[in-house]
PDB file of N, CA and C in Angstrom:
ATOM      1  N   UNK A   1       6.649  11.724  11.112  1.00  0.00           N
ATOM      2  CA  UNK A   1       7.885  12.062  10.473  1.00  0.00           C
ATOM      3  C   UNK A   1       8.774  10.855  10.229  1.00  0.00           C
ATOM      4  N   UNK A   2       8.331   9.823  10.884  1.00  0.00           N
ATOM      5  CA  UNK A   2       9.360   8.811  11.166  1.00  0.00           C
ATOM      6  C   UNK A   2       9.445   8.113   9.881  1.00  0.00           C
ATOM      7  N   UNK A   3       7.932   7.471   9.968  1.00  0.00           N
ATOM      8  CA  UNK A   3       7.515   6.830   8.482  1.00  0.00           C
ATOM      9  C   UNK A   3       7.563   7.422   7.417  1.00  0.00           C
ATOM     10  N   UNK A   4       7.667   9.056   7.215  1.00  0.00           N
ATOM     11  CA  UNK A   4       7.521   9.809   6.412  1.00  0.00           C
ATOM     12  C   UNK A   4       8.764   9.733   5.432  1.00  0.00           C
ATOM     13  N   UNK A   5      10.327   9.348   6.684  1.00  0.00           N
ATOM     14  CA  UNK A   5      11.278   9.339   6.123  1.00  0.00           C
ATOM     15  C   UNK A   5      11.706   7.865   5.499  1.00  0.00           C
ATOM     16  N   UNK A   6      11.151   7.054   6.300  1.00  0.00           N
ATOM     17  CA  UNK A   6      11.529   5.265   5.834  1.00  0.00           C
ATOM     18  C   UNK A   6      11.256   5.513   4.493  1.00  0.00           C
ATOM     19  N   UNK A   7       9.840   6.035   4.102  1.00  0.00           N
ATOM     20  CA  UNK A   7       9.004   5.494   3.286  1.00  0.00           C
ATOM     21  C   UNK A   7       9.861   6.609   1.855  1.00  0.00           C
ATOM     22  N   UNK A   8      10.208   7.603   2.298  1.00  0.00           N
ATOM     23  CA  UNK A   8      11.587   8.297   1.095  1.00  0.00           C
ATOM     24  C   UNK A   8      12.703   7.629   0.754  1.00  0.00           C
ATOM     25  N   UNK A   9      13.173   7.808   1.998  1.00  0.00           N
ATOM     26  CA  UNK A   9      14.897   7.038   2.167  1.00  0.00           C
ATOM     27  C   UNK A   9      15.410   5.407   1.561  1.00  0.00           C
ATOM     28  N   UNK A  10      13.724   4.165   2.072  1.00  0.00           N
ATOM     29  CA  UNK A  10      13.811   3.248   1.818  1.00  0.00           C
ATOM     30  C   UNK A  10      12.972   2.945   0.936  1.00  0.00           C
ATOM     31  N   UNK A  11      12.348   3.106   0.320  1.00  0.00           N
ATOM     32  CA  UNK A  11      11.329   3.192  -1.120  1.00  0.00           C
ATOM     33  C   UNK A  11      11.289   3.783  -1.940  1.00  0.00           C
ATOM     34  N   UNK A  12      12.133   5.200  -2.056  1.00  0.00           N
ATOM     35  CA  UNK A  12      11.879   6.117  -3.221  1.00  0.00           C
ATOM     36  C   UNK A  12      10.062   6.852  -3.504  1.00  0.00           C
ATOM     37  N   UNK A  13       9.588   7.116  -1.929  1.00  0.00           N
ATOM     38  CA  UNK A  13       8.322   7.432  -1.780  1.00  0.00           C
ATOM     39  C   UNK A  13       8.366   9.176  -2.103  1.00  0.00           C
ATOM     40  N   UNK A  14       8.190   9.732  -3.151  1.00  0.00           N
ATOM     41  CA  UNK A  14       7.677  11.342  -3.069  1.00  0.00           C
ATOM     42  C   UNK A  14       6.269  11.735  -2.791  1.00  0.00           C
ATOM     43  N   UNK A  15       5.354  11.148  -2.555  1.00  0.00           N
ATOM     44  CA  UNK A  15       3.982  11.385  -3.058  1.00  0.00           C
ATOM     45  C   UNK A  15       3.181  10.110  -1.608  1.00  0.00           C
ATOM     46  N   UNK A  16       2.483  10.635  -1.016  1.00  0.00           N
ATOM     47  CA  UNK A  16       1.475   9.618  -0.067  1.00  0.00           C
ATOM     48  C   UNK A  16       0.562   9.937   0.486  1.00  0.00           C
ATOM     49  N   UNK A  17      -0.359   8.746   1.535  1.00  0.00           N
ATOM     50  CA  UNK A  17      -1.844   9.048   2.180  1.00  0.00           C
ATOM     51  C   UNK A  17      -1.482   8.720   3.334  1.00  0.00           C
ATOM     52  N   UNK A  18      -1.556   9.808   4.128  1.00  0.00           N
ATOM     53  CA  UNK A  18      -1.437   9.069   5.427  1.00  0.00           C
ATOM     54  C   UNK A  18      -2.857   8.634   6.057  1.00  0.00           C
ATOM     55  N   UNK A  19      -3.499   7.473   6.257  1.00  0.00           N
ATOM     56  CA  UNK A  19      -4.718   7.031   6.495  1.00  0.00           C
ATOM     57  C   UNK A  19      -4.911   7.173   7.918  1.00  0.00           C
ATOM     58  N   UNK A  20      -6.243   6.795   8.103  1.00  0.00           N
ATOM     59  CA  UNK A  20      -6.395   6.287   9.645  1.00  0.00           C
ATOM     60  C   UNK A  20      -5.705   4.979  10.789  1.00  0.00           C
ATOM     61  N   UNK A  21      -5.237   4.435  10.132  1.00  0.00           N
ATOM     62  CA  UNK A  21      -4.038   3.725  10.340  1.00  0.00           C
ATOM     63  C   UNK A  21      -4.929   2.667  11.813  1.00  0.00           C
ATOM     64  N   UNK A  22      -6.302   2.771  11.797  1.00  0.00           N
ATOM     65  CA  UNK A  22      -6.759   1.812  13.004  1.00  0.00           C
ATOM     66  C   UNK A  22      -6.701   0.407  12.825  1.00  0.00           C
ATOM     67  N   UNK A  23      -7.647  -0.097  13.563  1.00  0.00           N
ATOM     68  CA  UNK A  23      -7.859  -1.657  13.376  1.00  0.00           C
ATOM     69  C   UNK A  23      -8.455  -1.897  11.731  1.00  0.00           C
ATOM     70  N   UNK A  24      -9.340  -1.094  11.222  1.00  0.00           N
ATOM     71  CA  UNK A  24      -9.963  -1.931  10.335  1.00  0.00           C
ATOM     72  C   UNK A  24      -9.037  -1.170   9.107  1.00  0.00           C
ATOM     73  N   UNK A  25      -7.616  -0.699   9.212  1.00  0.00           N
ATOM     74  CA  UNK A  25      -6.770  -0.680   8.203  1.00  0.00           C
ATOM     75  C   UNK A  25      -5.764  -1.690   7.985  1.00  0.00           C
ATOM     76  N   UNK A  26      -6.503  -2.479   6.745  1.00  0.00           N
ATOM     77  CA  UNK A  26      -5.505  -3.591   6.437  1.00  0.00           C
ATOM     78  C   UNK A  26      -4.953  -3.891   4.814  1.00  0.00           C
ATOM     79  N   UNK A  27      -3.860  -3.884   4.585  1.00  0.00           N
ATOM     80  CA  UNK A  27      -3.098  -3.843   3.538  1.00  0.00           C
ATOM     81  C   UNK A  27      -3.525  -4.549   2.363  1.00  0.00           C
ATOM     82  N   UNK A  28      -3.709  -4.962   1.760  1.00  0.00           N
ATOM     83  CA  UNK A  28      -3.259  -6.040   0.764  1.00  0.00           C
ATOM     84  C   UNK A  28      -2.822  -5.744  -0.729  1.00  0.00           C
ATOM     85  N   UNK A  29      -2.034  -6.651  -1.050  1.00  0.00           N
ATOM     86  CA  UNK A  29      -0.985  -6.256  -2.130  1.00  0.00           C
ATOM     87  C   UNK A  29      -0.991  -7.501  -3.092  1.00  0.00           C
ATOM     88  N   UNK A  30      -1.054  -7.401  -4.594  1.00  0.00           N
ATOM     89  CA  UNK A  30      -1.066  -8.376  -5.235  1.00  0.00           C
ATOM     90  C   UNK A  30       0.303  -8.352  -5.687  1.00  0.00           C
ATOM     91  N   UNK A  31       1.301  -9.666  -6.008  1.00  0.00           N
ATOM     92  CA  UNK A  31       2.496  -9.588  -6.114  1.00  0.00           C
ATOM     93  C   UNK A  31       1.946  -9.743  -7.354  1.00  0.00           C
ATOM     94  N   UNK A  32       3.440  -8.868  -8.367  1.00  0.00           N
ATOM     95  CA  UNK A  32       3.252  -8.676  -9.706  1.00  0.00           C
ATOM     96  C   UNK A  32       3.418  -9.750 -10.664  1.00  0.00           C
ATOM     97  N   UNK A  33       4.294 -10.932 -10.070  1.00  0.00           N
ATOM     98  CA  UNK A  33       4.837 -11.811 -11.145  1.00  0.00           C
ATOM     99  C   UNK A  33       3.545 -12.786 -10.721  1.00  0.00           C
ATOM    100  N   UNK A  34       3.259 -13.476  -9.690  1.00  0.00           N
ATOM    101  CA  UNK A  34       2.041 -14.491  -9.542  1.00  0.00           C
ATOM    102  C   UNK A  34       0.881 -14.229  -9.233  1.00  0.00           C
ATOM    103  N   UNK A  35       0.799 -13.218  -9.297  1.00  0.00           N
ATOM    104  CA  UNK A  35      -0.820 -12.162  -9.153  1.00  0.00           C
ATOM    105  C   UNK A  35      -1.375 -12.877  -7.791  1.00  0.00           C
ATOM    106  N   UNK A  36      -1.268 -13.080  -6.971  1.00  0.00           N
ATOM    107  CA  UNK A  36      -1.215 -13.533  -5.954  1.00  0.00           C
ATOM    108  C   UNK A  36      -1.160 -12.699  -4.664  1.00  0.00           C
ATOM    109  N   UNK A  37      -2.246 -12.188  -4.030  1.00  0.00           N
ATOM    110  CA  UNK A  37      -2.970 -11.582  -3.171  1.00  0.00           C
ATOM    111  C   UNK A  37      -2.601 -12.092  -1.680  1.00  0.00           C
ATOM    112  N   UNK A  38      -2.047 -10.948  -1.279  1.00  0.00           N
ATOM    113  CA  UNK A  38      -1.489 -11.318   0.951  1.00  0.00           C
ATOM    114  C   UNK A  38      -1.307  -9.868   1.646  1.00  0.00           C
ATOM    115  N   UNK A  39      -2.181 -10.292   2.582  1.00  0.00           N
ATOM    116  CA  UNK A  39      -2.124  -8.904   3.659  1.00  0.00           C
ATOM    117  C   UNK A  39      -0.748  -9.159   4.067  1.00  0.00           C
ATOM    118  N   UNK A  40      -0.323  -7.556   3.810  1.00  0.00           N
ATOM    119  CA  UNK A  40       0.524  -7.139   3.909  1.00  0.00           C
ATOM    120  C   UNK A  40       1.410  -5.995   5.281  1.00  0.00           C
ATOM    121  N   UNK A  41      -0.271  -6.003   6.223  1.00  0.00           N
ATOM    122  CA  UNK A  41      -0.002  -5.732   7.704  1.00  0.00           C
ATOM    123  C   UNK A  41      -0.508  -6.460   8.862  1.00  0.00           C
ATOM    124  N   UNK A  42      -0.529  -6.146   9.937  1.00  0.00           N
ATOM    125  CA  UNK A  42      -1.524  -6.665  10.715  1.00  0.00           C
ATOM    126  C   UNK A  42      -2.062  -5.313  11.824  1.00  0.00           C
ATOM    127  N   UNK A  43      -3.189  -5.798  11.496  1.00  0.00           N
ATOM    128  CA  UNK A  43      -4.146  -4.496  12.236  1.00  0.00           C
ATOM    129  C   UNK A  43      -4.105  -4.472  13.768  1.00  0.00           C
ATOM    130  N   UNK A  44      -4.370  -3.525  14.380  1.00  0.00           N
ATOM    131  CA  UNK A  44      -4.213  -3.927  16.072  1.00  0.00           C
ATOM    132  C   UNK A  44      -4.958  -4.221  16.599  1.00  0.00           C
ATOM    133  N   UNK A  45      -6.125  -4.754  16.333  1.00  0.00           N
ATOM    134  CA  UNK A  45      -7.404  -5.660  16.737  1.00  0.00           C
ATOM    135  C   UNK A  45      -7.107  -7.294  16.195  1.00  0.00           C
ATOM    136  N   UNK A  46      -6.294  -7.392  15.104  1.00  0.00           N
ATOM    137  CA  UNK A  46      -7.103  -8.993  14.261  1.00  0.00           C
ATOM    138  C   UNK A  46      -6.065  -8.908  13.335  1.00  0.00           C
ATOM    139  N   UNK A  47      -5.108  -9.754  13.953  1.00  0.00           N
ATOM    140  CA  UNK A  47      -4.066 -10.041  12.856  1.00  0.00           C
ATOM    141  C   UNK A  47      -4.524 -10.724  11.852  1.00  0.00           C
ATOM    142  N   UNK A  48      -5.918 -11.226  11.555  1.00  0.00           N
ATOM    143  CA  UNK A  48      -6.365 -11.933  10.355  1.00  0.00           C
ATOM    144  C   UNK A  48      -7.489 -10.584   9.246  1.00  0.00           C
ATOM    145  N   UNK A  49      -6.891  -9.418   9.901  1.00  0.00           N
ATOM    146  CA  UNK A  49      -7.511  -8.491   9.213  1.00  0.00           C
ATOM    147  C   UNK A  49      -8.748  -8.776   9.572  1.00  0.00           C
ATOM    148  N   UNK A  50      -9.921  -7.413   8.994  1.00  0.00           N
ATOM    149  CA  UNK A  50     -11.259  -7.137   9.047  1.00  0.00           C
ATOM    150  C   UNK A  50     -11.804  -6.806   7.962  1.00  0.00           C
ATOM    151  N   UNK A  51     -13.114  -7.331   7.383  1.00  0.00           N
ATOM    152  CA  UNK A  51     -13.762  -6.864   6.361  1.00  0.00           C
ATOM    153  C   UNK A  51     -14.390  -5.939   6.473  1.00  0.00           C
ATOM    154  N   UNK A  52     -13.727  -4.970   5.794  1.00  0.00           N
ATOM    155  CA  UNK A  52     -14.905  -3.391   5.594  1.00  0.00           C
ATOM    156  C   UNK A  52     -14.794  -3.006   4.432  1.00  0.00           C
ATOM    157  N   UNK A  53     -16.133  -2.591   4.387  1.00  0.00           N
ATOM    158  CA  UNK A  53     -16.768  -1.759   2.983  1.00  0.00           C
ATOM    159  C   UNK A  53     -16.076  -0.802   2.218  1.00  0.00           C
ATOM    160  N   UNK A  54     -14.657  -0.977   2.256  1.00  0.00           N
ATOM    161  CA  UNK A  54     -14.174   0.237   1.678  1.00  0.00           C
ATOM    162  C   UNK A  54     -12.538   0.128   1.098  1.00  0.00           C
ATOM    163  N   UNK A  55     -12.110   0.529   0.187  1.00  0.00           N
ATOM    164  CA  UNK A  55     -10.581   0.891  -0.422  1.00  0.00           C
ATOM    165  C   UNK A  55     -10.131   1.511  -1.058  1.00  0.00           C
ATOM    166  N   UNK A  56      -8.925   1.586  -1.123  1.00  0.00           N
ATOM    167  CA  UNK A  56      -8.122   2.231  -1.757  1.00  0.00           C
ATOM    168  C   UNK A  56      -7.223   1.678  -2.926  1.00  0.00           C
ATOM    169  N   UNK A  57      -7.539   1.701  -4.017  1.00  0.00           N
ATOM    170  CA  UNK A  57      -6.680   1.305  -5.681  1.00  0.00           C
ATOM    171  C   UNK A  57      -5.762   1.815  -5.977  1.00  0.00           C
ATOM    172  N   UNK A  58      -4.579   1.217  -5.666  1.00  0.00           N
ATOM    173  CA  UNK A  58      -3.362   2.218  -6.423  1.00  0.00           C
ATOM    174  C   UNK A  58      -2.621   1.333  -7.728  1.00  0.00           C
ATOM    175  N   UNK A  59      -2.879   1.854  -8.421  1.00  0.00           N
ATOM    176  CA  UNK A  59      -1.980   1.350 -10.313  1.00  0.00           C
ATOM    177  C   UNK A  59      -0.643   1.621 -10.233  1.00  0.00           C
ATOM    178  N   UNK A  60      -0.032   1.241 -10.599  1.00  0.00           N
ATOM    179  CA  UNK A  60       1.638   2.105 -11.079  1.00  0.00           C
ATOM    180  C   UNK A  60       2.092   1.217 -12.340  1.00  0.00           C
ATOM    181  N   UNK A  61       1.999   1.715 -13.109  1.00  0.00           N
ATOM    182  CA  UNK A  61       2.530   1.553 -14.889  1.00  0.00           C
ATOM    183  C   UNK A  61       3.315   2.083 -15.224  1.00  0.00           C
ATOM    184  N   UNK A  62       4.172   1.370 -15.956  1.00  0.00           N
ATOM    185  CA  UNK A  62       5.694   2.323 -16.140  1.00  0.00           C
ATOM    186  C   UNK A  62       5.225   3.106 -17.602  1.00  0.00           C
ATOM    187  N   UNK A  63       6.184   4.628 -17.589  1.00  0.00           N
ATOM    188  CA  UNK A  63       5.865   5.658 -17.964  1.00  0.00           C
ATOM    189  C   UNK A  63       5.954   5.216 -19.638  1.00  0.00           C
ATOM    190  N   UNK A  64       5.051   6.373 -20.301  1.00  0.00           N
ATOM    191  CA  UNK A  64       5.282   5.580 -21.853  1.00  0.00           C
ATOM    192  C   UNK A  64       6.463   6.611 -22.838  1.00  0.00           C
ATOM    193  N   UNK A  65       7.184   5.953 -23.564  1.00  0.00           N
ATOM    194  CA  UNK A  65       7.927   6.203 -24.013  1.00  0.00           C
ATOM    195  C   UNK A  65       7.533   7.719 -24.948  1.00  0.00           C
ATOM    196  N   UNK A  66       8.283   8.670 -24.726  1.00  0.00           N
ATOM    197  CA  UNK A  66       7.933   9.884 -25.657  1.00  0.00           C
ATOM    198  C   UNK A  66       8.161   9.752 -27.216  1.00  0.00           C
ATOM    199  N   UNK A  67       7.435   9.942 -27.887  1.00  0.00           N
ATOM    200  CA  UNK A  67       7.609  10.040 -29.399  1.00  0.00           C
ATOM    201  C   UNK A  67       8.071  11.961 -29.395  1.00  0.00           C
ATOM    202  N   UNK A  68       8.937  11.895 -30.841  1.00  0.00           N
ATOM    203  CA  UNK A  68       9.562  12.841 -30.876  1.00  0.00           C
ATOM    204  C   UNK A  68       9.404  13.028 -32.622  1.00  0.00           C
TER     205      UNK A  68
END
């Protein structure tokens, strides 16, 4: 509930995944202006993160203008 509310209150979050949230969940985020790639948590095993076989893609494109 806690995060549930940060992630409304301080992000404008309606919509989310709540994951497994273990060691081998680790963030990474490309910043938009220098496309430039940095973990963005640290896992509770390996603050240098872990490589696993697996992710999650999220897009966000701003909405397209309605023709009328």
């Amino acid at each position: 509930g806690e995060v549930a509310d940060i992630l409304m209150k301080d992000y404008g979050v309606w919509a989310a995944l709540n994951l497994d949230g273990g060691g081998s969940t680790t963030m990474a985020m490309e910043d938009p202006a220098t496309h430039a790639a940095a973990i963005v948590n640290t896992s509770s095993d390996n603050p240098a993160g872990r490589a696993v076989a697996s992710n999650l893609a999220v897009f966000a494109i701003a909405p397209r203008k309605q023709v009328q």
